[in-house]
Protein backbone atom coordinates (compact mmCIF):
# COMPACT_ATOMS: atom_id res chain seq x y z
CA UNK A 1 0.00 0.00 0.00
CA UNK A 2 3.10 2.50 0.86
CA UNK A 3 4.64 1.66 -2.77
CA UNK A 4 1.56 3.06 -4.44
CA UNK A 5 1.90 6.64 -2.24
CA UNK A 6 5.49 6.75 -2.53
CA UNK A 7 5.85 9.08 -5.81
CA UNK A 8 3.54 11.33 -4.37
CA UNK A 9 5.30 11.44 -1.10
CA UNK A 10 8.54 12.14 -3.20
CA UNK A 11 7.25 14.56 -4.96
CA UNK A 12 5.87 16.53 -1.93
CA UNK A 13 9.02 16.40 -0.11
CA UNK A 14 10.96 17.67 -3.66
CA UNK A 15 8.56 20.93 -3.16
CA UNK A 16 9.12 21.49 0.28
CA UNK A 17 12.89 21.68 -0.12
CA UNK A 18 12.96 23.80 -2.78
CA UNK A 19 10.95 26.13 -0.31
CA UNK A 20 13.00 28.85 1.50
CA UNK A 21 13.65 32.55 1.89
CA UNK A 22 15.43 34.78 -0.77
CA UNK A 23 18.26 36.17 1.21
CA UNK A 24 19.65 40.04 0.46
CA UNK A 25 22.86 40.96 1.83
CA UNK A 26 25.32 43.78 2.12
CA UNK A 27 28.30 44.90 4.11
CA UNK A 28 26.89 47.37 7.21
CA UNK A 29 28.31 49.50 9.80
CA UNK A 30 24.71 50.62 10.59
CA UNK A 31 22.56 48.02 10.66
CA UNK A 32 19.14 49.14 11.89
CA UNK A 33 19.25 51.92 9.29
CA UNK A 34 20.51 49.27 6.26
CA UNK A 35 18.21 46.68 7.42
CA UNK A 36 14.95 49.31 7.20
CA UNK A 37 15.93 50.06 3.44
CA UNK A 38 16.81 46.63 2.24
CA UNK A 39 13.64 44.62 4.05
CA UNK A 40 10.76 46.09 1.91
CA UNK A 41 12.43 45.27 -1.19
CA UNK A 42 13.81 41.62 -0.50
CA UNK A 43 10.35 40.81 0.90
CA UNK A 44 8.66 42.76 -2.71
CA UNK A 45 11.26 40.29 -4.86
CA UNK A 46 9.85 37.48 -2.30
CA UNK A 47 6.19 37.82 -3.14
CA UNK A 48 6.83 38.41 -6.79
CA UNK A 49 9.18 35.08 -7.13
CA UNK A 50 6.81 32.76 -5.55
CA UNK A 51 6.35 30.53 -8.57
CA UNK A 52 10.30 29.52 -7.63
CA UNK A 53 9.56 28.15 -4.13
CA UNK A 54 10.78 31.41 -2.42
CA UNK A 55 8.23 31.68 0.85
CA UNK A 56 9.84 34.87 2.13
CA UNK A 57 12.68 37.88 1.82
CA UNK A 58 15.67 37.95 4.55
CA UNK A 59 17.98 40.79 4.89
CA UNK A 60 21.74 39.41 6.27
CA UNK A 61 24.31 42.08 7.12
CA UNK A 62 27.84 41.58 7.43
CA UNK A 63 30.39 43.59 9.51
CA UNK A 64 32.85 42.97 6.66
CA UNK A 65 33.36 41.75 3.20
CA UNK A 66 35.20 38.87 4.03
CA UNK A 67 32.23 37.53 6.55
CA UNK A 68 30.21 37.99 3.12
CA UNK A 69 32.98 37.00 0.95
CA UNK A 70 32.66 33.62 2.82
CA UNK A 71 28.51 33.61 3.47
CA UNK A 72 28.63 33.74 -0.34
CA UNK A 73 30.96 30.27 -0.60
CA UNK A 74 28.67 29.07 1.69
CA UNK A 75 25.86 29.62 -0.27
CA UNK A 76 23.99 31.63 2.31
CA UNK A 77 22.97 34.49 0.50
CA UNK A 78 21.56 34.58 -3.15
CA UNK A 79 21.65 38.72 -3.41
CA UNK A 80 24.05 41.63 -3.07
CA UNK A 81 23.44 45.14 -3.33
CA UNK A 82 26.90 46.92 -3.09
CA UNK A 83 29.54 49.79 -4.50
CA UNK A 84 32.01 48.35 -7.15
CA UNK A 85 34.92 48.24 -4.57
CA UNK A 86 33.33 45.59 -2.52
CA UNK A 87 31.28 43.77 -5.78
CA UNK A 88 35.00 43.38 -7.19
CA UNK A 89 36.03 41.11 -4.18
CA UNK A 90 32.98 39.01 -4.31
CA UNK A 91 33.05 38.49 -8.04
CA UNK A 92 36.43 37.41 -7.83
CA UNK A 93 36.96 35.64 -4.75
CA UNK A 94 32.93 34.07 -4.37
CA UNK A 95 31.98 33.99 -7.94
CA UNK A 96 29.46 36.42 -7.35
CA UNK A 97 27.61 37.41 -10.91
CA UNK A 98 26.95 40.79 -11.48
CA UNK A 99 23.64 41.21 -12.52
CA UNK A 100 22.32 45.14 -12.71
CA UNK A 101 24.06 48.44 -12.37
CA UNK A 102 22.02 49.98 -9.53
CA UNK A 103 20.96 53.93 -9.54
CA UNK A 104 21.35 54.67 -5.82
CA UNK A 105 20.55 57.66 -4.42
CA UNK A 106 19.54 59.00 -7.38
CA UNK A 107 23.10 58.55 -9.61
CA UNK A 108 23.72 56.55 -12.31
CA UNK A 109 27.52 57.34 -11.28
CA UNK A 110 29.51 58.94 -8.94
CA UNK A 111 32.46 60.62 -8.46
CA UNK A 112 35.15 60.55 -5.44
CA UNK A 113 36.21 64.58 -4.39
CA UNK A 114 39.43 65.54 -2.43
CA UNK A 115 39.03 68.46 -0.55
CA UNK A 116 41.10 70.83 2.44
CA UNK A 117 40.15 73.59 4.28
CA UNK A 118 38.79 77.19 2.39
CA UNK A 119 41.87 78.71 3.91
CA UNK A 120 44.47 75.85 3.55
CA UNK A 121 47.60 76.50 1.36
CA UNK A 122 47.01 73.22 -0.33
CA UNK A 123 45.96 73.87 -4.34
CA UNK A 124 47.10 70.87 -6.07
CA UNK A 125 47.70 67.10 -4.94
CA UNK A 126 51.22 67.67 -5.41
CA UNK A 127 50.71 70.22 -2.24
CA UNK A 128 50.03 66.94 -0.37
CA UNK A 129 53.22 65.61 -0.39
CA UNK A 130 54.41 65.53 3.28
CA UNK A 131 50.59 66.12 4.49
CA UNK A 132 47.74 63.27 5.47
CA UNK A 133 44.73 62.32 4.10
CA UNK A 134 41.39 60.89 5.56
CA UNK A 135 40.01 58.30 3.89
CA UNK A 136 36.32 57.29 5.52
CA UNK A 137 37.10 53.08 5.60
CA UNK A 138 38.90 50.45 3.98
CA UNK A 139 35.87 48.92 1.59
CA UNK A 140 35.10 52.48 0.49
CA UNK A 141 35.09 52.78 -3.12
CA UNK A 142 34.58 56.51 -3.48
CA UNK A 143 36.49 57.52 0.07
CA UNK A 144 39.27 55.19 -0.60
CA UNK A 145 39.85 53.35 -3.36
CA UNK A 146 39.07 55.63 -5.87
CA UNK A 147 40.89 58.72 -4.54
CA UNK A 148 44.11 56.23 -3.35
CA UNK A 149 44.43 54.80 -6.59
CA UNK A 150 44.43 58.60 -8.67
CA UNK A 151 47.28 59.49 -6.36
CA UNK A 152 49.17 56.44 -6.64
CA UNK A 153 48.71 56.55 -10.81
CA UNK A 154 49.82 60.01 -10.35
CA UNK A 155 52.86 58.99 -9.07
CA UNK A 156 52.50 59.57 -4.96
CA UNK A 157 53.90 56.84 -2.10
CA UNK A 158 51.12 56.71 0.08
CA UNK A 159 51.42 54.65 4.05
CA UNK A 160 48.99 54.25 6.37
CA UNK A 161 49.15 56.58 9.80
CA UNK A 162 49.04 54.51 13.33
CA UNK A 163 47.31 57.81 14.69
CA UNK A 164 46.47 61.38 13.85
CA UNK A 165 49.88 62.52 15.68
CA UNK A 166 52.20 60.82 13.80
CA UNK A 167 53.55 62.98 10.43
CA UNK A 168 54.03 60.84 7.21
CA UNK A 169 57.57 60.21 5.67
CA UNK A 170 59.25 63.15 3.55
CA UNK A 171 58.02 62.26 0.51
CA UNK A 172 55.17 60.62 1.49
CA UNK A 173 51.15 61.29 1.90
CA UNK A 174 50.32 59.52 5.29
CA UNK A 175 46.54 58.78 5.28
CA UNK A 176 44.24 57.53 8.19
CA UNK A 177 40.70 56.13 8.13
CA UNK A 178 37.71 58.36 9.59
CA UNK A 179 35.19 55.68 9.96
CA UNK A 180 32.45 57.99 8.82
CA UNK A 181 31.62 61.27 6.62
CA UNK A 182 30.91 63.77 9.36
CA UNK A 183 34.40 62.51 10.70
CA UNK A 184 36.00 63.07 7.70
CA UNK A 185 34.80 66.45 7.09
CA UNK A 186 35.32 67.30 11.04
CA UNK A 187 38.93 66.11 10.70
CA UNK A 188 39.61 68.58 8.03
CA UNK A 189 37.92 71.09 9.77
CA UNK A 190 39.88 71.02 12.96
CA UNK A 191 43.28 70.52 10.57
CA UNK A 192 43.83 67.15 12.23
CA UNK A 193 44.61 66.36 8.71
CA UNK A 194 45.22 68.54 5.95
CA UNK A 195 42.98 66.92 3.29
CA UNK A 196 39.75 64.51 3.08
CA UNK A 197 38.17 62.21 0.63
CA UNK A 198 34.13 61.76 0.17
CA UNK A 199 31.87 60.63 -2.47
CA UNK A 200 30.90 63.98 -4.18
CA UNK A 201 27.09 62.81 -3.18
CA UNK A 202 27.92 62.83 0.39
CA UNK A 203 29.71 65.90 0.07
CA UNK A 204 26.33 67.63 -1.30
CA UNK A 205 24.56 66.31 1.49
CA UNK A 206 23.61 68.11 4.57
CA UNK A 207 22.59 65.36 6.69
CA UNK A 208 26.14 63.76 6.13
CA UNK A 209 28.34 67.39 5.72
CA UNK A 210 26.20 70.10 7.20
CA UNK A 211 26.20 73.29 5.32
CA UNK A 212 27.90 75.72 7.91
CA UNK A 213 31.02 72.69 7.86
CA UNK A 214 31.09 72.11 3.94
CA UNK A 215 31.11 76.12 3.52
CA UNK A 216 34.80 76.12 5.50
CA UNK A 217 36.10 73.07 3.04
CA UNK A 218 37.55 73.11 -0.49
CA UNK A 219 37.36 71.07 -3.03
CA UNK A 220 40.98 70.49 -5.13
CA UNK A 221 40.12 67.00 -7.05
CA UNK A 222 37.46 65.36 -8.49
CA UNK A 223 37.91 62.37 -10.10
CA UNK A 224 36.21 60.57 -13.33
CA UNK A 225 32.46 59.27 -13.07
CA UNK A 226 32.42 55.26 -11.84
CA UNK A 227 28.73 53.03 -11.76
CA UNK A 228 27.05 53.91 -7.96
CA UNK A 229 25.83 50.54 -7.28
CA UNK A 230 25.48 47.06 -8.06
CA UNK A 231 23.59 44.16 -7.95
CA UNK A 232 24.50 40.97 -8.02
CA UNK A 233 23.91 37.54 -7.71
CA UNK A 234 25.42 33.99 -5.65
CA UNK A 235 26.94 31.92 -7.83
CA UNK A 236 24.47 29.13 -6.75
CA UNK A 237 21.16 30.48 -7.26
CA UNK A 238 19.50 29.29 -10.44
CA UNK A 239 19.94 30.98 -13.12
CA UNK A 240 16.11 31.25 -13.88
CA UNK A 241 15.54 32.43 -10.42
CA UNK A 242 18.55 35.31 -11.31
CA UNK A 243 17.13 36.12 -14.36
CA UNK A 244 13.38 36.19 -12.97
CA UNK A 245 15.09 38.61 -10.37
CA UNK A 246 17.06 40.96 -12.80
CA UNK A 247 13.60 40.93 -15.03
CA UNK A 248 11.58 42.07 -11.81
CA UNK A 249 13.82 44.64 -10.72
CA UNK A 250 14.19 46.33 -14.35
CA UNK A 251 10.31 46.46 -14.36
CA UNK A 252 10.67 48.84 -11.42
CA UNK A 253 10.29 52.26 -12.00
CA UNK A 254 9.30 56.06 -10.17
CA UNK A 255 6.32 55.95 -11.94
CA UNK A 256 5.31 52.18 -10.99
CA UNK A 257 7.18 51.58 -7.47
CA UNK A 258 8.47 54.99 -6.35
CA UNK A 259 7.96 54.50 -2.04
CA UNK A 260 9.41 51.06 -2.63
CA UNK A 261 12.24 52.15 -4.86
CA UNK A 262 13.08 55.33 -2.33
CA UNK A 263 13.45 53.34 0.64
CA UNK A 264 15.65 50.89 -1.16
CA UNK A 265 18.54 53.56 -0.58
CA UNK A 266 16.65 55.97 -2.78
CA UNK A 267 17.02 54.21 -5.73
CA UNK A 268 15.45 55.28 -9.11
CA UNK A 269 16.23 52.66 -11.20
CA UNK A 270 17.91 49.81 -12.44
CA UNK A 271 20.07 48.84 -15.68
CA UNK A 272 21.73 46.61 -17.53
CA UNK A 273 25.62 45.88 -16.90
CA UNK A 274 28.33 46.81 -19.43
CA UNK A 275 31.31 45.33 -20.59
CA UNK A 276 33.17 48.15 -19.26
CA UNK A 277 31.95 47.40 -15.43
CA UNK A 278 33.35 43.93 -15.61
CA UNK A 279 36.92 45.39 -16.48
CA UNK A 280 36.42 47.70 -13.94
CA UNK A 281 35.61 45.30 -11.62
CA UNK A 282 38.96 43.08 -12.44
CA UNK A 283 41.11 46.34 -12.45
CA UNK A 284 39.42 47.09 -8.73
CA UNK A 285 40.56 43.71 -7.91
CA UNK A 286 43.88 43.85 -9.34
CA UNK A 287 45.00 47.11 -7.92
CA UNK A 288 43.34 46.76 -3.77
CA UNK A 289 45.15 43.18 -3.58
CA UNK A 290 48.60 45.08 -4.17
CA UNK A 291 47.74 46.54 -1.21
């Protein structure tokens, strides 16, 4: 009598396997505010991939990329919204697959800005030779990576500072890391060091450089436009599920979705990746592991 139920049990246990969350990560130093923007969105991309077995949307944040370098091996997550420093590590070290350039905050790109004080002597980056530099962390695209890597192609020896005291090497630009952008900005400010490095859409904003600060501050450098924002996908989710995903979020507009897209980090909009983000993502790679 079993025999004759036994497909049918099969085939019921098959579907309840395949049930399970949709998992959205990123890499957070603030995770009650990250987890409010991603949650309404993972759990939207939940409901509308239902027809793949996924029952619910989970946000996962991770103190660093490595922890999600290594969730990512472990097939624990199946989405990543991040900046191209940190997608360039997980493409290349978790097989993550990048799957739509992502218009955060509004910008399509973005652009990383040096800056001193209104009254500082410093005009050029060569004026930075024998001065330090805040950088905001160490898996900041547009407050480190970028703004490192123009001085180092322009021919400056940059080392890292054990503490605001300590003066960098004749010859050298010592730099330190701020944590944050009101830090950065404050540091500046107060000449604790003599220059500072922000994403230009930080820089614009009050809530992150308040008006009466930024007003004090200079900007000597900008640098060339780079994609905001990524998304991409684990190397083990299905690629109809990724594809289903990448259709969904393309279908999301202003006019169509615009609370849902705002709270996703004020996103408006989602689109396809070049061939030109994929070598930037290798030359990302390449350049932060000779560090």
């Amino acid at each position: 009598m079993l025999f004759r139920f036994l497909p049918l049990i099969c085939l019921m246990l098959g579907a309840v396997a395949q049930a399970r969350p949709l998992v959205l990560a990123q890499v957070s130093d603030r995770a009650t505010k990250d987890y409010e923007e991603l949650r309404p969105m993972v759990q939207h991309a939940a409901a509308g991939l239902s027809d793949f077995g996924i029952t619910s949307g989970e946000v996962r944040l991770y103190p660093t990329a490595e922890a999600l370098v290594n969730a990512l091996r472990n097939a624990e997550v199946d989405w990543v919204t991040e900046t191209p420093f940190t997608a360039a590590r997980l493409v290349h070290e978790a097989r993550a697959r990048p799957l739509l350039r992502k218009w955060k905050q509004g910008q399509r790109a973005y652009r990383s800005i040096i800056y001193t004080r209104a009254d500082s002597p410093v005009r050029t980056l060569d004026d930075l030779v024998g001065q330090s530099i805040a950088f905001e962390h160490a898996d900041s695209f547009s407050s480190y990576f970028l703004p490192r890597s123009l001085l180092e192609q322009g021919g400056f020896t940059l080392r890292r500072l054990e503490n605001l005291e300590q003066r960098p090497a004749p010859g050298q630009i010592g730099y330190l890391f701020s944590r944050n952008e009101k830090n950065n900005a404050l540091w500046v400010h107060k000449s604790l060091t003599v220059a500072g490095a922000l994403n230009g859409n930080d820089w614009n904003n009050p809530q992150r450089v308040p008006e009466a600060l930024r007003s004090q501050l200079r900007i000597i450098h900008r640098s060339a436009a780079y994609p905001r924002a990524l998304e991409l996908t684990s190397a083990s989710l299905e690629p109809a599920l990724a594809e289903a995903l990448r259709a969904l979020l393309l279908d999301m507009t202003p006019d169509n979705a615009p609370e849902l897209l705002q709270r996703y980090e004020q996103t408006t909009g989602f689109g396809p990746v070049q061939a030109q983000d994929i070598a930037l993502l290798s030359d990302i790679y390449r350049r932060s592991r000779a560090w």
